[in-house]
C-alpha atoms as a PDB file:
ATOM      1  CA  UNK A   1      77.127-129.665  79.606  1.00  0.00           C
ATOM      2  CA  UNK A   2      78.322-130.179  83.165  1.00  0.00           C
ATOM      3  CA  UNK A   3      76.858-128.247  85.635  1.00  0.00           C
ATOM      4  CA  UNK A   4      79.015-124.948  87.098  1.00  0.00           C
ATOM      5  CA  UNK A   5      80.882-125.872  90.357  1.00  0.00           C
ATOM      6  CA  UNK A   6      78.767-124.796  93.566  1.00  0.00           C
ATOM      7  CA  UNK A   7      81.860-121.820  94.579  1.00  0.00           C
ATOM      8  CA  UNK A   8      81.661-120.401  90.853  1.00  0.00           C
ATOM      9  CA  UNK A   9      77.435-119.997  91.194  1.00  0.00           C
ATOM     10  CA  UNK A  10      78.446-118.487  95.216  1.00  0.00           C
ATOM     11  CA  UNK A  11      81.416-116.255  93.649  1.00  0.00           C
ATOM     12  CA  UNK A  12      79.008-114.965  90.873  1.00  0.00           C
ATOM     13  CA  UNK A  13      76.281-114.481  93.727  1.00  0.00           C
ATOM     14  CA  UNK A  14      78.629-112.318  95.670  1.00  0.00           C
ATOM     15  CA  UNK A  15      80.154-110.463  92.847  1.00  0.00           C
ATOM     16  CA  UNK A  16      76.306-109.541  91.676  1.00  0.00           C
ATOM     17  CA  UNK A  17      75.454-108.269  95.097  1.00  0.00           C
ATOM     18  CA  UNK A  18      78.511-105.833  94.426  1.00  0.00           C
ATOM     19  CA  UNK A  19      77.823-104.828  91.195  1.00  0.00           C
ATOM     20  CA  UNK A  20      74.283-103.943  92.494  1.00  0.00           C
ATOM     21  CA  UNK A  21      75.544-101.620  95.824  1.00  0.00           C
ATOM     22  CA  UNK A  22      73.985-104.094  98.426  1.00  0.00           C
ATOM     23  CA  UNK A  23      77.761-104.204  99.778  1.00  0.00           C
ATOM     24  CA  UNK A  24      79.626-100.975  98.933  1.00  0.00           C
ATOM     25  CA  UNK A  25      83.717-100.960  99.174  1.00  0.00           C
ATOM     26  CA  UNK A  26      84.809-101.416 102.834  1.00  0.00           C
ATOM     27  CA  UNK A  27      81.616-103.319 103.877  1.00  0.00           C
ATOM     28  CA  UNK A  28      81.750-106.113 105.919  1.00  0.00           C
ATOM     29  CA  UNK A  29      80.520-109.317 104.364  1.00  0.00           C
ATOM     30  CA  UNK A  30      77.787-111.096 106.884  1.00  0.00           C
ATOM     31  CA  UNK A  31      79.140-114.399 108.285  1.00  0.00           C
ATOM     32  CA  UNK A  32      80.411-117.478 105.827  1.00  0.00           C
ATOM     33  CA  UNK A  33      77.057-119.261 107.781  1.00  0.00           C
ATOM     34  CA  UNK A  34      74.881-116.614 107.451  1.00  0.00           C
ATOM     35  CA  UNK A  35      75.558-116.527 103.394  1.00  0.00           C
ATOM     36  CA  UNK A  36      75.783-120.539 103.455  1.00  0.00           C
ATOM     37  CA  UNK A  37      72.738-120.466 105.103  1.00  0.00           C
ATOM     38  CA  UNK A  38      70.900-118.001 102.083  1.00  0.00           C
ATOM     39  CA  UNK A  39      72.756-119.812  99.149  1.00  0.00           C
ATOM     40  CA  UNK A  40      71.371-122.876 100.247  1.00  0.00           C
ATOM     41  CA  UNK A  41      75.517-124.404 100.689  1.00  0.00           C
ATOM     42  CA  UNK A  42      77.941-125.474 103.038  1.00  0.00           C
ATOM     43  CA  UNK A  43      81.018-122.580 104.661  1.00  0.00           C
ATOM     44  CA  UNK A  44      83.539-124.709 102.796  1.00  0.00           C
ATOM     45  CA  UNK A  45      81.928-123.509  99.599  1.00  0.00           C
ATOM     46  CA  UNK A  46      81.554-119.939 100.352  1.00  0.00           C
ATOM     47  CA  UNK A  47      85.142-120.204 101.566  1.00  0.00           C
ATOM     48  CA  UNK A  48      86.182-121.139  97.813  1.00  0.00           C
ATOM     49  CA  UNK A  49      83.999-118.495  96.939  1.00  0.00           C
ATOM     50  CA  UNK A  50      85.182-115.792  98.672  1.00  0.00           C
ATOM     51  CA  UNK A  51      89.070-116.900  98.224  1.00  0.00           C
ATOM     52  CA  UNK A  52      88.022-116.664  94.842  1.00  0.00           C
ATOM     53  CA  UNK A  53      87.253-113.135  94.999  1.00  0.00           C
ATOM     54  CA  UNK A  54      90.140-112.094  97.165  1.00  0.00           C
ATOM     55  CA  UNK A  55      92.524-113.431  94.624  1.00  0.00           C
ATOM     56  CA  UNK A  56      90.643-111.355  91.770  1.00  0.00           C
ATOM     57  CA  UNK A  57      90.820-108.282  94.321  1.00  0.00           C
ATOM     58  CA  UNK A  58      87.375-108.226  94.680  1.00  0.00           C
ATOM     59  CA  UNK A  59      87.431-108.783  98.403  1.00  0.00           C
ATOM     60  CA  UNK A  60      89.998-108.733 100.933  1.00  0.00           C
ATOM     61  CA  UNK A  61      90.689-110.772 104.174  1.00  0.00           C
ATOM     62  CA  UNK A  62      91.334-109.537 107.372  1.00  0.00           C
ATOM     63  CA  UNK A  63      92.972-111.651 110.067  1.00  0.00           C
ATOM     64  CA  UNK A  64      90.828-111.902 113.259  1.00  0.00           C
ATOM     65  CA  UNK A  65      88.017-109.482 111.577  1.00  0.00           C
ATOM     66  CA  UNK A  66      86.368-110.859 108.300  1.00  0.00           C
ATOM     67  CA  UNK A  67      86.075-110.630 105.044  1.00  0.00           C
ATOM     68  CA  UNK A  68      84.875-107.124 103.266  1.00  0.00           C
ATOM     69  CA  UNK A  69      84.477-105.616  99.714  1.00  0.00           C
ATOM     70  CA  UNK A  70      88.009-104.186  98.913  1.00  0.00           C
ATOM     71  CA  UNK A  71      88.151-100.608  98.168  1.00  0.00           C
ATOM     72  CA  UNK A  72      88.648-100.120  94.194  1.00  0.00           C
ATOM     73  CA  UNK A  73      92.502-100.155  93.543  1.00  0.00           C
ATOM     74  CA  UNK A  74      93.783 -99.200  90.227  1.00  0.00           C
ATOM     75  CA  UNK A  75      95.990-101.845  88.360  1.00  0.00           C
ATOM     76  CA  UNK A  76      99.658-100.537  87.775  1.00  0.00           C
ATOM     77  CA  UNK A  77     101.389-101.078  84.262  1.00  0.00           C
ATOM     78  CA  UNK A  78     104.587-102.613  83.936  1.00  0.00           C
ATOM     79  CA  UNK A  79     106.312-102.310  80.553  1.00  0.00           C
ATOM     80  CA  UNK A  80     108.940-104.896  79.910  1.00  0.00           C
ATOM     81  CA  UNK A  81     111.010-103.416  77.101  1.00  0.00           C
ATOM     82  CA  UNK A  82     114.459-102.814  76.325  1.00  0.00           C
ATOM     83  CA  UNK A  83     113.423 -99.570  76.140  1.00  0.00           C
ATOM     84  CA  UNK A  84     112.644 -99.340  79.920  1.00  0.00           C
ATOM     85  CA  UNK A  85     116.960 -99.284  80.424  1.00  0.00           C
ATOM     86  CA  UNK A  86     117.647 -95.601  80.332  1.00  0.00           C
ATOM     87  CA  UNK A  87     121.237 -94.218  80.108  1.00  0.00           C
ATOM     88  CA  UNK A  88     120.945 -93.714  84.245  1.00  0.00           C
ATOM     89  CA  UNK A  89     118.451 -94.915  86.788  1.00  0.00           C
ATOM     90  CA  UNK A  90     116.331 -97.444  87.657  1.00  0.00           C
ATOM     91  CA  UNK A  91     113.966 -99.506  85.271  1.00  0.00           C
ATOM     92  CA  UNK A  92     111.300 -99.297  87.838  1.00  0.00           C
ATOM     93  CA  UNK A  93     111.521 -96.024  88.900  1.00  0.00           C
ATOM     94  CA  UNK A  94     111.173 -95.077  84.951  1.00  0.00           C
ATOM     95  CA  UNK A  95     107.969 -96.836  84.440  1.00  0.00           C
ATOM     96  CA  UNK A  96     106.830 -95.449  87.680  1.00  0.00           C
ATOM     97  CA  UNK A  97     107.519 -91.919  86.607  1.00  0.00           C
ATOM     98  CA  UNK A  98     105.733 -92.966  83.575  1.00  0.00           C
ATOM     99  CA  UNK A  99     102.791 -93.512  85.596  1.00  0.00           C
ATOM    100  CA  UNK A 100     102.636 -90.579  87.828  1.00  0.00           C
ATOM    101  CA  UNK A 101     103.417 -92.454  90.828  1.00  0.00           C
ATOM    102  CA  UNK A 102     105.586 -92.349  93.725  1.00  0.00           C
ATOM    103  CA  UNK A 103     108.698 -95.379  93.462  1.00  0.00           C
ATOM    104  CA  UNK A 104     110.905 -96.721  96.252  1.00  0.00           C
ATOM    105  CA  UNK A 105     111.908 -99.735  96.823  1.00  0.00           C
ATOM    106  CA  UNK A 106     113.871-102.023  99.968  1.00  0.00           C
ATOM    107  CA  UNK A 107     116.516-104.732  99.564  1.00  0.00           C
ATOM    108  CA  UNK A 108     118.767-106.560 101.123  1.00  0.00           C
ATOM    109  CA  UNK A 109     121.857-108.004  99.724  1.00  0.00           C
ATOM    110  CA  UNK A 110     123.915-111.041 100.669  1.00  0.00           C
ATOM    111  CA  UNK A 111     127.430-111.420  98.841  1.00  0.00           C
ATOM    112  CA  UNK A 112     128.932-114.882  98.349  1.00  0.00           C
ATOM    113  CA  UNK A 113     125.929-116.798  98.248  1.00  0.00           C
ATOM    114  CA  UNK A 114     126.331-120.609  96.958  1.00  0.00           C
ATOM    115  CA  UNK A 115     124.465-120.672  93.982  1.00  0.00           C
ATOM    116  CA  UNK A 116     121.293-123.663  94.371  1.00  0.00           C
ATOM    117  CA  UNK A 117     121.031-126.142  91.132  1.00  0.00           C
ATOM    118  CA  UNK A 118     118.365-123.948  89.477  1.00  0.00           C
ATOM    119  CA  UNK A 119     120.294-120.369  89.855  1.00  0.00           C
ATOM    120  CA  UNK A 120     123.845-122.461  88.420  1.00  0.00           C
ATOM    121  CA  UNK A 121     121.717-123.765  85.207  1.00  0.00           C
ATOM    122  CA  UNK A 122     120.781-120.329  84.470  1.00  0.00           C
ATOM    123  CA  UNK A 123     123.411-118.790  85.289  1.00  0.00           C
ATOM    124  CA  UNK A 124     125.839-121.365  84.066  1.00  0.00           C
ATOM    125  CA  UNK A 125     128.157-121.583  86.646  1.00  0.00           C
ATOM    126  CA  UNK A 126     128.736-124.789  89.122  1.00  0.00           C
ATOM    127  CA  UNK A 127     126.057-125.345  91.280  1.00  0.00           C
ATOM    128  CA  UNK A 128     127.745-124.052  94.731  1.00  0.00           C
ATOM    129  CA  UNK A 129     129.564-121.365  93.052  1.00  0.00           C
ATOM    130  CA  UNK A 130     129.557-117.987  94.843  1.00  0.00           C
ATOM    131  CA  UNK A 131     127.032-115.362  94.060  1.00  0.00           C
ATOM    132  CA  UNK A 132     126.180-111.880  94.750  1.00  0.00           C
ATOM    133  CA  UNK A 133     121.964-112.073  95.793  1.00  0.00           C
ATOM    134  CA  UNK A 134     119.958-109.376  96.151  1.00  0.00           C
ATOM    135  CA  UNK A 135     115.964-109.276  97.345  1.00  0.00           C
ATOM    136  CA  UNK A 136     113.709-106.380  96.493  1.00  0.00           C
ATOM    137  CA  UNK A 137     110.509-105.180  97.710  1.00  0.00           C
ATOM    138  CA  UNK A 138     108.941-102.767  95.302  1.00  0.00           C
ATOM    139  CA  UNK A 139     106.684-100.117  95.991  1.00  0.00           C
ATOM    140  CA  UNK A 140     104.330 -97.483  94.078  1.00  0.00           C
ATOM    141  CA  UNK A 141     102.975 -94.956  95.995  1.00  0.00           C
ATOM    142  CA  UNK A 142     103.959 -96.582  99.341  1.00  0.00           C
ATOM    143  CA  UNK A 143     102.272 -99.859  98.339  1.00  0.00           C
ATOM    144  CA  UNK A 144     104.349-103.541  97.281  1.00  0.00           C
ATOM    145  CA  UNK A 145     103.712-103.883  93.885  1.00  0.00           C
ATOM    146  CA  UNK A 146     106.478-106.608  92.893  1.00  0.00           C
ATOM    147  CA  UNK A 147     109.274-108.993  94.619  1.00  0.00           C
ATOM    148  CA  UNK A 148     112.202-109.789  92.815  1.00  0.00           C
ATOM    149  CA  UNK A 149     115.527-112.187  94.116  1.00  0.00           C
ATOM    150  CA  UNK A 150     118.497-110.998  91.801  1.00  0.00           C
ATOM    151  CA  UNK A 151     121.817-113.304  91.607  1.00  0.00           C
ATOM    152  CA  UNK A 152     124.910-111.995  89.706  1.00  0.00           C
ATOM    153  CA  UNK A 153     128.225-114.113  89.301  1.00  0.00           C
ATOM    154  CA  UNK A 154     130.783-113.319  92.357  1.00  0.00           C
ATOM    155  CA  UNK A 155     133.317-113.996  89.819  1.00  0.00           C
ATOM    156  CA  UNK A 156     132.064-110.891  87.629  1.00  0.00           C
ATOM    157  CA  UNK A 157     131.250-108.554  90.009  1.00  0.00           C
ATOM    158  CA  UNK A 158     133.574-109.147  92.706  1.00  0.00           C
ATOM    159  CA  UNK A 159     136.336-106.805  93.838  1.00  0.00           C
ATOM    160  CA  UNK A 160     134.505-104.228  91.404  1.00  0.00           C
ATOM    161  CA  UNK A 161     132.459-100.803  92.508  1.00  0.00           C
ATOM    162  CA  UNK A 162     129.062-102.478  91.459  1.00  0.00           C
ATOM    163  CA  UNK A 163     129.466-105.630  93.862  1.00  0.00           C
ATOM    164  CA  UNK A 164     126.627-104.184  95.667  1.00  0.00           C
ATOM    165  CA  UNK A 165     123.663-103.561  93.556  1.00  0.00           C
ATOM    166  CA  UNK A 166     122.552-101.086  95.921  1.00  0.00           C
ATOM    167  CA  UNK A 167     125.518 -99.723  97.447  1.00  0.00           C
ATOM    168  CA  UNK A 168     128.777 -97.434  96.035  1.00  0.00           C
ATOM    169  CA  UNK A 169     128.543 -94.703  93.412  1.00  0.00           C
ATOM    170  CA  UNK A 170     125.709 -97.207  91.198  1.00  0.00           C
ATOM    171  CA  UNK A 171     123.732 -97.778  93.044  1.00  0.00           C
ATOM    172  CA  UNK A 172     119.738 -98.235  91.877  1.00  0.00           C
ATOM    173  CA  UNK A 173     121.592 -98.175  88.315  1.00  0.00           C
ATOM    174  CA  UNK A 174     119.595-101.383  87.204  1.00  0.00           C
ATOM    175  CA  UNK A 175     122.104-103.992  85.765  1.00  0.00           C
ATOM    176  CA  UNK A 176     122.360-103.013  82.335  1.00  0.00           C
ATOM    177  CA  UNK A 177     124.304 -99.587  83.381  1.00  0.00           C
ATOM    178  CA  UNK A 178     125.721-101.758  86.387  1.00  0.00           C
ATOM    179  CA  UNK A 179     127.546-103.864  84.445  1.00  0.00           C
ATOM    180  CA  UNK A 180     128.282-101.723  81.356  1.00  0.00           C
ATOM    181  CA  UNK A 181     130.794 -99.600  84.691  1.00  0.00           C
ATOM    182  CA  UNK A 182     132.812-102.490  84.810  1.00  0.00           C
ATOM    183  CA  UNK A 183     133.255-102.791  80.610  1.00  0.00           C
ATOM    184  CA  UNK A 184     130.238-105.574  80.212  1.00  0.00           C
ATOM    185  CA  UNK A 185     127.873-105.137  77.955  1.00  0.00           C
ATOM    186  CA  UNK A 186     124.579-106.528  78.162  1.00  0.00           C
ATOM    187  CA  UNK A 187     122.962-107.711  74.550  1.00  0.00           C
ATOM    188  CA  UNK A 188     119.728-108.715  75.626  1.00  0.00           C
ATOM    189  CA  UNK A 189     117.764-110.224  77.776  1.00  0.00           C
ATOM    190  CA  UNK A 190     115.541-113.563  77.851  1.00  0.00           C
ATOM    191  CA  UNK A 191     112.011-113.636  80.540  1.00  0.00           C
ATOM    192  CA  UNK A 192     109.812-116.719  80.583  1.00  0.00           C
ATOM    193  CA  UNK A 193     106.475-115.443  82.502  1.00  0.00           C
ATOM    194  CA  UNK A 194     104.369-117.938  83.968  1.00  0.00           C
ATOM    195  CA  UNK A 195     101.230-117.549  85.991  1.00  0.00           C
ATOM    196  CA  UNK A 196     101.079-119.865  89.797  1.00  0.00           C
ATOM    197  CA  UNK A 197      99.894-119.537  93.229  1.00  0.00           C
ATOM    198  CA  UNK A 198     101.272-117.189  95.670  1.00  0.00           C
ATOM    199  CA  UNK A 199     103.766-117.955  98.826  1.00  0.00           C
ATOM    200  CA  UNK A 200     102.324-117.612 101.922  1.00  0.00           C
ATOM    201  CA  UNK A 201     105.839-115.235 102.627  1.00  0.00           C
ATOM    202  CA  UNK A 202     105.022-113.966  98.967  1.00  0.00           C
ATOM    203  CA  UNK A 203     101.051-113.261  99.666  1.00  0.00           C
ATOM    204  CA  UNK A 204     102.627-111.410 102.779  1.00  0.00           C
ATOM    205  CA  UNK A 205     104.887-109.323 101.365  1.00  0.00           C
ATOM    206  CA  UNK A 206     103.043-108.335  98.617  1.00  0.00           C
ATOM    207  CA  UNK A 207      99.585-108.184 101.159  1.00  0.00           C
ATOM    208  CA  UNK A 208      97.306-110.336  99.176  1.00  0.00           C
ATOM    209  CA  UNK A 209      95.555-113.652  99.544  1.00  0.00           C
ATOM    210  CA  UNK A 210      97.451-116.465 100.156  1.00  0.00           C
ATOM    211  CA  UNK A 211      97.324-118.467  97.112  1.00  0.00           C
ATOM    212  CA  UNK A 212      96.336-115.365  94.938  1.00  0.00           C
ATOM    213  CA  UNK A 213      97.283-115.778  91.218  1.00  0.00           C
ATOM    214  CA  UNK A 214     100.882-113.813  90.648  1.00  0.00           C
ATOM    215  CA  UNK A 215     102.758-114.132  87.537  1.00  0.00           C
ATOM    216  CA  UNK A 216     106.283-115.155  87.832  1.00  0.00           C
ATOM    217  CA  UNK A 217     108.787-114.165  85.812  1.00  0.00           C
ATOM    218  CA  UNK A 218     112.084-115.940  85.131  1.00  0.00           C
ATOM    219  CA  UNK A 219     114.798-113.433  83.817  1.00  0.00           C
ATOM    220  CA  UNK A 220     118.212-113.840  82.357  1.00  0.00           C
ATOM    221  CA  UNK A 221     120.507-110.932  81.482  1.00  0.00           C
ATOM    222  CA  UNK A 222     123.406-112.058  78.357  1.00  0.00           C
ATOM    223  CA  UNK A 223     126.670-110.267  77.690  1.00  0.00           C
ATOM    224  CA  UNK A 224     127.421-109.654  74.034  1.00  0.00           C
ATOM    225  CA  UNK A 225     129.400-112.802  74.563  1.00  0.00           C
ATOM    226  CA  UNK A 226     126.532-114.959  75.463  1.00  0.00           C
ATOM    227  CA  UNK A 227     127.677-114.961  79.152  1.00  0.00           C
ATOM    228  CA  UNK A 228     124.456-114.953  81.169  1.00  0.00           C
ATOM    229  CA  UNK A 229     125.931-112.340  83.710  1.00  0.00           C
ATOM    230  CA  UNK A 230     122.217-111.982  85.806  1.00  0.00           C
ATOM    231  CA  UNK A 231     119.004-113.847  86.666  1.00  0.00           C
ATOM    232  CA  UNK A 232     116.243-113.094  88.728  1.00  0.00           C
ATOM    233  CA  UNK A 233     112.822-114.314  89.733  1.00  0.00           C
ATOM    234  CA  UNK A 234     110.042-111.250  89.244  1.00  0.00           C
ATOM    235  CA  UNK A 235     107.021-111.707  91.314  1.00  0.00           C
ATOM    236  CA  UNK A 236     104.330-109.907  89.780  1.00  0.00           C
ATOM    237  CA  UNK A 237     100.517-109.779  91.898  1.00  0.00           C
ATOM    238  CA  UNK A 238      97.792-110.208  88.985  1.00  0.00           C
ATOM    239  CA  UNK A 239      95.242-108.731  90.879  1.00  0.00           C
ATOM    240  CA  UNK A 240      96.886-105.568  90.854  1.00  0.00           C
ATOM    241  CA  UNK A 241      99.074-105.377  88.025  1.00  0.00           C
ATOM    242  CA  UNK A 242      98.929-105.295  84.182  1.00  0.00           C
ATOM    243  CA  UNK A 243     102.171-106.764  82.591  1.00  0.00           C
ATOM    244  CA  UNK A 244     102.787-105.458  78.713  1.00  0.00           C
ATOM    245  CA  UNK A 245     105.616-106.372  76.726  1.00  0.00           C
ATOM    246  CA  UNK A 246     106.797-104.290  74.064  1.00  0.00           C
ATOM    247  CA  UNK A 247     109.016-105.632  71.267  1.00  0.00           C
ATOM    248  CA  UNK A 248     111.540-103.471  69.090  1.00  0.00           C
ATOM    249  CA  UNK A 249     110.795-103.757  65.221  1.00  0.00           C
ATOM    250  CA  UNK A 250     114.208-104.123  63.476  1.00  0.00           C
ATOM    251  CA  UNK A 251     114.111-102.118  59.856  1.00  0.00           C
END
């Protein structure tokens, strides 16, 4: 049996010391040296270690200070279900009020975007066709929770009152009643979660670890003609979220 890697024994080490009160939330952790130094390793390892930790949530970074025992954060549960698309109003903000938390959210939108090779595949459009894209910033109770880039056809959605996912009389609809304003109806929808590495302009945003474990989410909205009419990229933090799917039984 191979022996465990020297930043697994440290991480253990450090997570121990919390379990056992000798750092309590909001402590700072003594220097990378200093613990080096008692662990009998180098400050590369106790760096691995304690990047580790800060992806789990454990610990937290902070620039110019140190590195302390994160205060205890409860995860937040996102449902992905058809049943989260209510007659009006936002998918988000209905799992939010599900939860008994406060939802907002901040976007920008940029209409007739040229759509990259990726976006076009999904989409399937031309790969430079124009596109309607959307970024989002999602927050429960005042705190980014999930990022999400949106791109819709121009060529569905232009000239129409829903152009603008967040402006005119729908806005915050979510695009199921978006595009059901403008007579297109959305069968269902097809996500392919993965988990990777954080951005460093994701890890921002979302004010985690650079590198932290997110899961990713690939999603495609279909007409009832097979048209994919939406796709997005969902960037989830794992640290702090819990993602559950629930799926329809058909009788």
């Amino acid at each position: 049996m191979s022996e465990q890697p020297p930043y697994l024994r440290i991480a253990d080490e450090l997570r121990q010391r919390i379990a056992e009160h000798v750092w309590e939330p909001g402590d700072r952790l003594p220097s990378r040296a200093q613990i080096g130094q008692e662990c009998g390793v180098g400050e590369n390892v106790v760096r691995r270690a304690q990047e580790l930790l800060i992806s789990q949530g454990v610990l937290e970074g902070r620039a110019g200070s140190g590195t302390y025992v994160a205060e205890p954060r409860e995860r937040v549960r996102v449902v992905r279900s058809s049943a989260r698309e209510q007659p009006s109003g936002s998918p988000f903000r209905q799992d939010m009020k599900a939860l008994r938390r406060q939802s907002d959210w901040e976007s920008r939108t940029d209409a007739k975007v040229p759509a990259p090779g990726e976006i076009a595949t999904r989409l399937g459009i031309v790969e430079g066709e124009l596109c309607v894209r959307t970024t989002y910033e999602f927050l429960a109770d005042g705190k980014p929770v999930q990022l999400s880039t949106s791109w819709e056809p121009y060529a569905v959605t232009g000239g129409t009152l829903v152009v603008l996912p967040e402006g005119g009389p729908h806005a915050g609809a979510g695009v199921v009643n978006r595009m059901a304003a403008i007579g297109v109806t959305i069968s269902h929808a097809v996500e392919q979660p993965e988990p990777r590495h954080a951005t460093a302009e994701e890890a921002s945003l979302l004010g985690i670890q650079k590198a932290a474990l997110v899961t990713h989410i690939r999603r495609t909205y279909y007409s009832d003609e097979g048209r994919p009419v939406e796709t997005a990229d969902i960037v989830v933090p794992a640290a702090h979220c819990e993602i559950v799917y629930e799926i329809p039984i058909s009788r």
